[in-house]
Protein backbone atom coordinates (compact mmCIF):
# COMPACT_ATOMS: atom_id res chain seq x y z
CA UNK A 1 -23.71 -4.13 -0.62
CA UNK A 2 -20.93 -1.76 -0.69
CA UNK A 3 -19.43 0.05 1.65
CA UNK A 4 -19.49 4.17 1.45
CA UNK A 5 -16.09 5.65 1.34
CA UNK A 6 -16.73 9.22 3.43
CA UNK A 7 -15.16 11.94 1.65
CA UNK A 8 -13.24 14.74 3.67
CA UNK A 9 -14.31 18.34 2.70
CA UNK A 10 -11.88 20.02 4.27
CA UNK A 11 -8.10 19.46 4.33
CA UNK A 12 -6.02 17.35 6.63
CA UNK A 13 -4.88 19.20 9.57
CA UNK A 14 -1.26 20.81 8.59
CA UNK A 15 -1.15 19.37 4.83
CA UNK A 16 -3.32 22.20 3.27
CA UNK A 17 -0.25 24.61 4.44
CA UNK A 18 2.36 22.35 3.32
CA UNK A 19 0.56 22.39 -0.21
CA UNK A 20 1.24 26.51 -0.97
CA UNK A 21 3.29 26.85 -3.31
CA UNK A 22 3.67 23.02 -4.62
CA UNK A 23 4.01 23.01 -8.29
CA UNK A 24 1.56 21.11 -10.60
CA UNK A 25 1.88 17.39 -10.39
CA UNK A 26 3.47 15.19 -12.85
CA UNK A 27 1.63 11.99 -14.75
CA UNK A 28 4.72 8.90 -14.31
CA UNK A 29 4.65 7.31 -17.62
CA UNK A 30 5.77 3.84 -18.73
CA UNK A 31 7.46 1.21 -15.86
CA UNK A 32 10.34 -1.37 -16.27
CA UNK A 33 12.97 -2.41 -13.89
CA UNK A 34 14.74 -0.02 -11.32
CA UNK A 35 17.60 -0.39 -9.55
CA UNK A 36 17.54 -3.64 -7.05
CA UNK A 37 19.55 -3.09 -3.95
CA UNK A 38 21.73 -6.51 -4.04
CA UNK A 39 20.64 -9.62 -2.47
CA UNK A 40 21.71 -11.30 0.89
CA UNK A 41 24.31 -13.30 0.61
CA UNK A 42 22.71 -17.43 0.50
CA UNK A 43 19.33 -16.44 0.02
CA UNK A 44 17.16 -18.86 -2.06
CA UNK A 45 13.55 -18.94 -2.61
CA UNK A 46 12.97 -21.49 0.01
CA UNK A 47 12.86 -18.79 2.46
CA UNK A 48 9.50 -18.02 1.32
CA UNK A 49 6.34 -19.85 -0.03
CA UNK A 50 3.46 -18.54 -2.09
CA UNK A 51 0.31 -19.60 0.01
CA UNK A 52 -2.20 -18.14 -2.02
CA UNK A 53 -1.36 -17.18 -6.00
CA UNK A 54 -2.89 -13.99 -7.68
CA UNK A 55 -5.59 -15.05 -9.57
CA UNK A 56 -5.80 -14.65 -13.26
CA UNK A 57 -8.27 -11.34 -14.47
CA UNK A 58 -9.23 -12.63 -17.44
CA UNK A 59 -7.86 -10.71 -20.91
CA UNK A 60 -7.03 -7.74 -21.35
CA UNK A 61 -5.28 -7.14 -17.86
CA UNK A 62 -8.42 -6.62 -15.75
CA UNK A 63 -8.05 -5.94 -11.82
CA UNK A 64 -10.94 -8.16 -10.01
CA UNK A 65 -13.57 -6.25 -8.29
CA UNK A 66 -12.50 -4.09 -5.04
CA UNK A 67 -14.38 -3.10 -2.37
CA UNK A 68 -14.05 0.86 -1.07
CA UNK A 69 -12.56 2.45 2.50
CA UNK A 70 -13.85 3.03 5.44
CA UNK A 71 -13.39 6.51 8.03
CA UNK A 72 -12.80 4.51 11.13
CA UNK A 73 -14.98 5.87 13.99
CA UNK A 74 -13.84 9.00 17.05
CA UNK A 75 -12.23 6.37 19.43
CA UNK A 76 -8.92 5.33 20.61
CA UNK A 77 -8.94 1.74 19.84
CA UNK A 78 -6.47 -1.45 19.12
CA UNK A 79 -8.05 -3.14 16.36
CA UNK A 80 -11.29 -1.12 14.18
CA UNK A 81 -13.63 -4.18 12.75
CA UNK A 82 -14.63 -3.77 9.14
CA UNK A 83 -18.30 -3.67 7.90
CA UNK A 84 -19.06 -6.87 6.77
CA UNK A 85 -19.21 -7.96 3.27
CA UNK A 86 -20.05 -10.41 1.15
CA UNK A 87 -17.00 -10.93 -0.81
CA UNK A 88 -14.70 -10.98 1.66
CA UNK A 89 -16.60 -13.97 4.07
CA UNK A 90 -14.83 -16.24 1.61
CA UNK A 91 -11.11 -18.08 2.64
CA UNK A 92 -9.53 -17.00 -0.22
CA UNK A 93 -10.32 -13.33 0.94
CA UNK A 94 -7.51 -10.93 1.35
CA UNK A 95 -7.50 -7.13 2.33
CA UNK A 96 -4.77 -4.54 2.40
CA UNK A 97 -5.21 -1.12 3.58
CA UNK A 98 -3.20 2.13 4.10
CA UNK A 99 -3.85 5.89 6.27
CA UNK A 100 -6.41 8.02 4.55
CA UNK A 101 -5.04 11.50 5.87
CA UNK A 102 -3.97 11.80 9.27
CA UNK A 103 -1.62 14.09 11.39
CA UNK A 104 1.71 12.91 10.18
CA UNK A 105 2.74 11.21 13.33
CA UNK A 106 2.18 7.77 11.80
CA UNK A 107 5.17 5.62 12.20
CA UNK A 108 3.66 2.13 12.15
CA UNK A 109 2.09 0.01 9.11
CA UNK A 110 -1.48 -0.43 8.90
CA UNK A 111 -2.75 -4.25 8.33
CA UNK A 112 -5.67 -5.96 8.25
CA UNK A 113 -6.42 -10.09 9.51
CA UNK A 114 -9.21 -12.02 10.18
CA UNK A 115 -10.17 -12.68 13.64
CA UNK A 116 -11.13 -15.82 15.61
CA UNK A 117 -15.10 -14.69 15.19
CA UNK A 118 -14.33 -14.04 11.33
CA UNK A 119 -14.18 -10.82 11.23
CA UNK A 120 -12.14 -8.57 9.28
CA UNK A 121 -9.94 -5.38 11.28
CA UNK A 122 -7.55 -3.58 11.09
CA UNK A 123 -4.94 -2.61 13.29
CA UNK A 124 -1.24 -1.70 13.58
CA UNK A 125 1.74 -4.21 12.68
CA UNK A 126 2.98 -3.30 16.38
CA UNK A 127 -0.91 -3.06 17.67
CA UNK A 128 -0.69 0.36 18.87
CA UNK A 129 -3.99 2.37 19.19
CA UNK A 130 -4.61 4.29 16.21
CA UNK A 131 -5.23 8.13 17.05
CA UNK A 132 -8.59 9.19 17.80
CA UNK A 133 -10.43 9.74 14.21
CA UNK A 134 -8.03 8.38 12.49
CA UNK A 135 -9.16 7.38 9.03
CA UNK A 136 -7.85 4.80 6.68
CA UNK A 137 -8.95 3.24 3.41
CA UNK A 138 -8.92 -0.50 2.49
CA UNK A 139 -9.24 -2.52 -0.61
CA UNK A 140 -10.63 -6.07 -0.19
CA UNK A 141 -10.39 -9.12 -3.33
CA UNK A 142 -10.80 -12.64 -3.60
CA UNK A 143 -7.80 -12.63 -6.52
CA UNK A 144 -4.85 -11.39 -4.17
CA UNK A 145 -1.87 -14.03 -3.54
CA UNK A 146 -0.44 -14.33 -0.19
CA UNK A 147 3.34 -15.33 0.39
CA UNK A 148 4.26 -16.71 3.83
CA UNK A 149 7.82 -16.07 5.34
CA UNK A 150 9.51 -19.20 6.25
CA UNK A 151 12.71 -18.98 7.98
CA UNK A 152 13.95 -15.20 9.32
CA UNK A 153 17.18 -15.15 7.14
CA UNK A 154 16.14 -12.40 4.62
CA UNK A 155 14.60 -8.90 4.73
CA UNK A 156 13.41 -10.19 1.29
CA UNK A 157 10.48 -12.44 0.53
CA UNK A 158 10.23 -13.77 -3.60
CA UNK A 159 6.87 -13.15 -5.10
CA UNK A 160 7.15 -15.82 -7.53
CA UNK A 161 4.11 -16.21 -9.60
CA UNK A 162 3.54 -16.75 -12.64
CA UNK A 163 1.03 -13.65 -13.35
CA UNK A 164 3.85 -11.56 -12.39
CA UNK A 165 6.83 -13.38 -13.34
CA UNK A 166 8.73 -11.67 -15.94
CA UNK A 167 6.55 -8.72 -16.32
CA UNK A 168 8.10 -5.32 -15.31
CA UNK A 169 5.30 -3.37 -16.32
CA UNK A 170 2.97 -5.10 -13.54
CA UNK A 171 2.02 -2.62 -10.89
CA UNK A 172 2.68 -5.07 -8.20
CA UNK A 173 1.91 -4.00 -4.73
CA UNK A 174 2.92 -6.49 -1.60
CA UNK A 175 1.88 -5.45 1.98
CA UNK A 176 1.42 -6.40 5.50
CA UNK A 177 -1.41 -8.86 6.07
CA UNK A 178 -2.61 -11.00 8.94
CA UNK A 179 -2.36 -10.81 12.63
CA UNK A 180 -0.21 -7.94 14.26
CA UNK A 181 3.14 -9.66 14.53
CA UNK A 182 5.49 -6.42 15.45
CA UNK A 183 5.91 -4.79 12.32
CA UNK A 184 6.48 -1.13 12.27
CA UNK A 185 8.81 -0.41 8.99
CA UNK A 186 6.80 -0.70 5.26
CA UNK A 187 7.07 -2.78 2.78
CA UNK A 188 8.14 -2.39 -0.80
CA UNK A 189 8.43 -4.07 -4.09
CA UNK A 190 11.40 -4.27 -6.09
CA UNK A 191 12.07 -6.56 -9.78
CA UNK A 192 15.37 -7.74 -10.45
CA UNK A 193 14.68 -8.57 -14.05
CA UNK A 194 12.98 -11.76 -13.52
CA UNK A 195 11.06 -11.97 -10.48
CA UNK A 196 9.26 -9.41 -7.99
CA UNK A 197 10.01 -9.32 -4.47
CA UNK A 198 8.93 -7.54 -1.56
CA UNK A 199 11.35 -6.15 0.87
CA UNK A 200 11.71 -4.40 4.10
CA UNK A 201 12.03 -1.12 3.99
CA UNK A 202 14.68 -0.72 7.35
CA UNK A 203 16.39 -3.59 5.48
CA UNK A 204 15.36 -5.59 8.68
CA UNK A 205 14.92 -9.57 8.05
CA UNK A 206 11.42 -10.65 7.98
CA UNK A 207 9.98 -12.51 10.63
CA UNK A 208 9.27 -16.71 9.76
CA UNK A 209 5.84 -16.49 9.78
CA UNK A 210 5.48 -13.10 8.35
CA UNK A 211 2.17 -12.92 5.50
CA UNK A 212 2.35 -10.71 3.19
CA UNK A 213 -0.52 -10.05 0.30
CA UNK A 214 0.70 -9.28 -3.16
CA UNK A 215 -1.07 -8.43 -6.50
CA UNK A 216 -0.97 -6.67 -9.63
CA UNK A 217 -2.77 -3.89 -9.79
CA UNK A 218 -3.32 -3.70 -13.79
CA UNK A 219 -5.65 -1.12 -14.74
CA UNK A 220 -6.59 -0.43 -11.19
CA UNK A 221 -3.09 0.72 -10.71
CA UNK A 222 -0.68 3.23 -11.02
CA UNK A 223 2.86 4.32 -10.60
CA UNK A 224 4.26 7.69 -10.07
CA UNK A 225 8.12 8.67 -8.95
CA UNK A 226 8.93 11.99 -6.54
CA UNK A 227 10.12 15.06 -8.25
CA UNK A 228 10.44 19.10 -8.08
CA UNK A 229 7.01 19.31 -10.50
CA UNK A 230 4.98 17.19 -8.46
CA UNK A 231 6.70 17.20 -4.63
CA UNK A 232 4.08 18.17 -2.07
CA UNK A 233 6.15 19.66 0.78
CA UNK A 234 9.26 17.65 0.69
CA UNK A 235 7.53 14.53 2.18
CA UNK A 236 5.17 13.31 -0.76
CA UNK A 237 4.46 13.98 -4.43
CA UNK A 238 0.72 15.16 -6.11
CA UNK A 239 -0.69 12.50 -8.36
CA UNK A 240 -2.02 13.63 -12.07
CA UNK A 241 -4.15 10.98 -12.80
CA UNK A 242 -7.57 11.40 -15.05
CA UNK A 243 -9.41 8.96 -12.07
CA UNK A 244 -8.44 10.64 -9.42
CA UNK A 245 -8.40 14.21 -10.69
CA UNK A 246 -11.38 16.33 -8.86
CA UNK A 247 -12.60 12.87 -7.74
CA UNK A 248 -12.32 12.65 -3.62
CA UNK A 249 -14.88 9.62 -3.55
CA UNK A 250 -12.26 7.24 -4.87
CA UNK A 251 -10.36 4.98 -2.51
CA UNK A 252 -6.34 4.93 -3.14
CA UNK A 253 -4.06 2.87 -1.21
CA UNK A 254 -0.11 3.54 -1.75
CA UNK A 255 3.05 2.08 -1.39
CA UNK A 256 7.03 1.94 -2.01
CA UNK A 257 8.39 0.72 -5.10
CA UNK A 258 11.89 0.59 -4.94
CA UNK A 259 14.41 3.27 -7.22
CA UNK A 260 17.33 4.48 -5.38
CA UNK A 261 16.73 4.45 -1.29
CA UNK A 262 14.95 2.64 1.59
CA UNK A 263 12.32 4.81 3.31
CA UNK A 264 10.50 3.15 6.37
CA UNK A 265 7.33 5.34 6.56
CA UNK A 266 3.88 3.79 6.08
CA UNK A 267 2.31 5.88 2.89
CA UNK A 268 -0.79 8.00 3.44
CA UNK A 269 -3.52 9.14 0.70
CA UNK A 270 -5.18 12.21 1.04
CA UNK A 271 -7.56 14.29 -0.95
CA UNK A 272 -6.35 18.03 -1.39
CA UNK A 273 -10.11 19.67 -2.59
CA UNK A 274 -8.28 23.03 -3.08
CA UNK A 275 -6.00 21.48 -5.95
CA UNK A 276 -8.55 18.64 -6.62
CA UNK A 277 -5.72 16.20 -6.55
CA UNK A 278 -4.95 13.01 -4.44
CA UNK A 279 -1.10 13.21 -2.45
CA UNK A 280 0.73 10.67 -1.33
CA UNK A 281 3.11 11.50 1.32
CA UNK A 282 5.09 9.46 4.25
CA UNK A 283 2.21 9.30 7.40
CA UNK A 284 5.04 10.34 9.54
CA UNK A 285 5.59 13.36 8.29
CA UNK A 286 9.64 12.54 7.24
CA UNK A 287 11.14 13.62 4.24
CA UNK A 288 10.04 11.64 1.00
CA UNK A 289 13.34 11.96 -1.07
CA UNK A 290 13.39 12.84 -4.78
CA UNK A 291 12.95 9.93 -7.23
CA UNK A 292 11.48 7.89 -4.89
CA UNK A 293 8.72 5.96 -6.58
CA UNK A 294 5.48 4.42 -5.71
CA UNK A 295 2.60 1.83 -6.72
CA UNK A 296 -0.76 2.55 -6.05
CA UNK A 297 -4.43 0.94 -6.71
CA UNK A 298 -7.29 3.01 -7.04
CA UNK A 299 -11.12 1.92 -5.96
CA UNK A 300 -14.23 1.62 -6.53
């Protein structure tokens, strides 16, 4: 059984003004490495260790089956409970998530973990309530990898698998997962030529303990980088992509992939029915800077 994602038919409150006068968005073509910031001095890859590994698709590149988002109920609450779902009652489950709109006064990340009943929610990184109506959008998969922190000695964690390894044209995507432990910057993914990691984005070291849930996206995914032709209000870009386009019953959860600057915000995804196009923009409202680039996976 899947779960319906409800589709907005109206704008977020205070985006539809911030979208006069944006220009028409721009499709990012092709991928490859980016500038890495450098690495910490004495950092090895025994400060991390891959707990769960991505889980081959088969050939060609196929993203496993994803389950759609959710419009969390009118209440102030902690942690929201997912509806349950088949897929997802197994252990090698994993679930990331991201804001689905909102009122750009987002400044923590949004994770899900499994509780001591077995239940999936989602909640915070610092557990803060989430705002009254407050929607969000997950995507659920049996064929995510996990990496664990180890030791706090790094704000970088090594994704080394061997789906990924080597392959700068993966959409890779590595996010907060598992119990609320504090965190309130996002994550992003960076490749240094070799090897994908995922980083903090206040250049903070990540806590030993710290799970994180990484995967390529394939042709799920998508990339896109911040410019004048596609910047929606100085703090997000329009996406131009043929699934998305006029389609506000898709599911899209976004994040940072590393080019020239850190930017802390959690991402939100919003439908604009106006334009018909998806935006991606920082939930807190802050400036996105130009040629700032992003991953995203897209659902059903």
């Amino acid at each position: 059984m899947k779960n319906v994602f409800v589709a907005r038919t109206a704008c977020v409150v205070g985006l539809c003004a911030l979208m006069a006068g944006t220009m028409a968005a721009g499709e990012e073509e092709g991928g490859g490495s980016v500038p890495s910031p450098p690495l910490p001095e004495g950092l090895t890859h025994w400060s991390a260790t891959i707990e769960q590994p991505i889980i081959h698709c088969g050939e060609p590149l196929h993203c496993p089956p994803i389950h759609p988002g959710f419009h969390r109920p009118l209440q102030d609450a902690e942690l929201v409970a997912l509806p349950p779902h088949q897929d997802l009652a197994a252990a090698s489950a994993r679930v990331i998530g991201g804001f689905a709109g909102g009122l750009l006064a987002l400044s923590d990340v949004l994770q899900a973990h499994r509780d001591s009943n077995g239940t999936w929610v989602m909640a915070t990184g610092a557990l803060s309530p989430l705002p009254a109506g407050e929607p969000f959008a997950y995507i659920g998969s049996t064929y995510f990898g996990e990496v664990v922190v180890l030791a706090q000695s790094s704000p970088y964690a090594p994704l080394a698998d061997k789906e990924i390894d080597g392959r700068a044209q993966a959409i890779v995507m590595a996010l907060s997962h598992g119990a609320p432990s504090g965190r309130t910057a996002a994550l992003g993914v960076w490749y240094d030529g070799k090897v994908w990691w995922a980083y903090d984005e206040a250049g903070a070291k990540l806590a030993a303990g710290e799970r994180v849930v990484f995967l390529d996206a394939a042709d799920k995914g998508g990339r896109a980088t911040h410019d004048p032709q596609n910047d929606f209000g100085g703090i997000g870009l329009v996406l131009d992509d043929p699934r998305l386009n006029g389609n506000p019953n898709v599911v899209l959860v976004a994040q940072h992939a590393f080019r020239n600057s850190l930017n802390r915000a959690p991402l939100a995804a919003s439908y604009e029915p106006g334009q018909g196009r998806w935006i991606v923009y920082n939930a807190d409202g802050s400036p996105l800077a130009l040629n700032e680039a992003i991953h995203y996976i897209v659902g059903p």
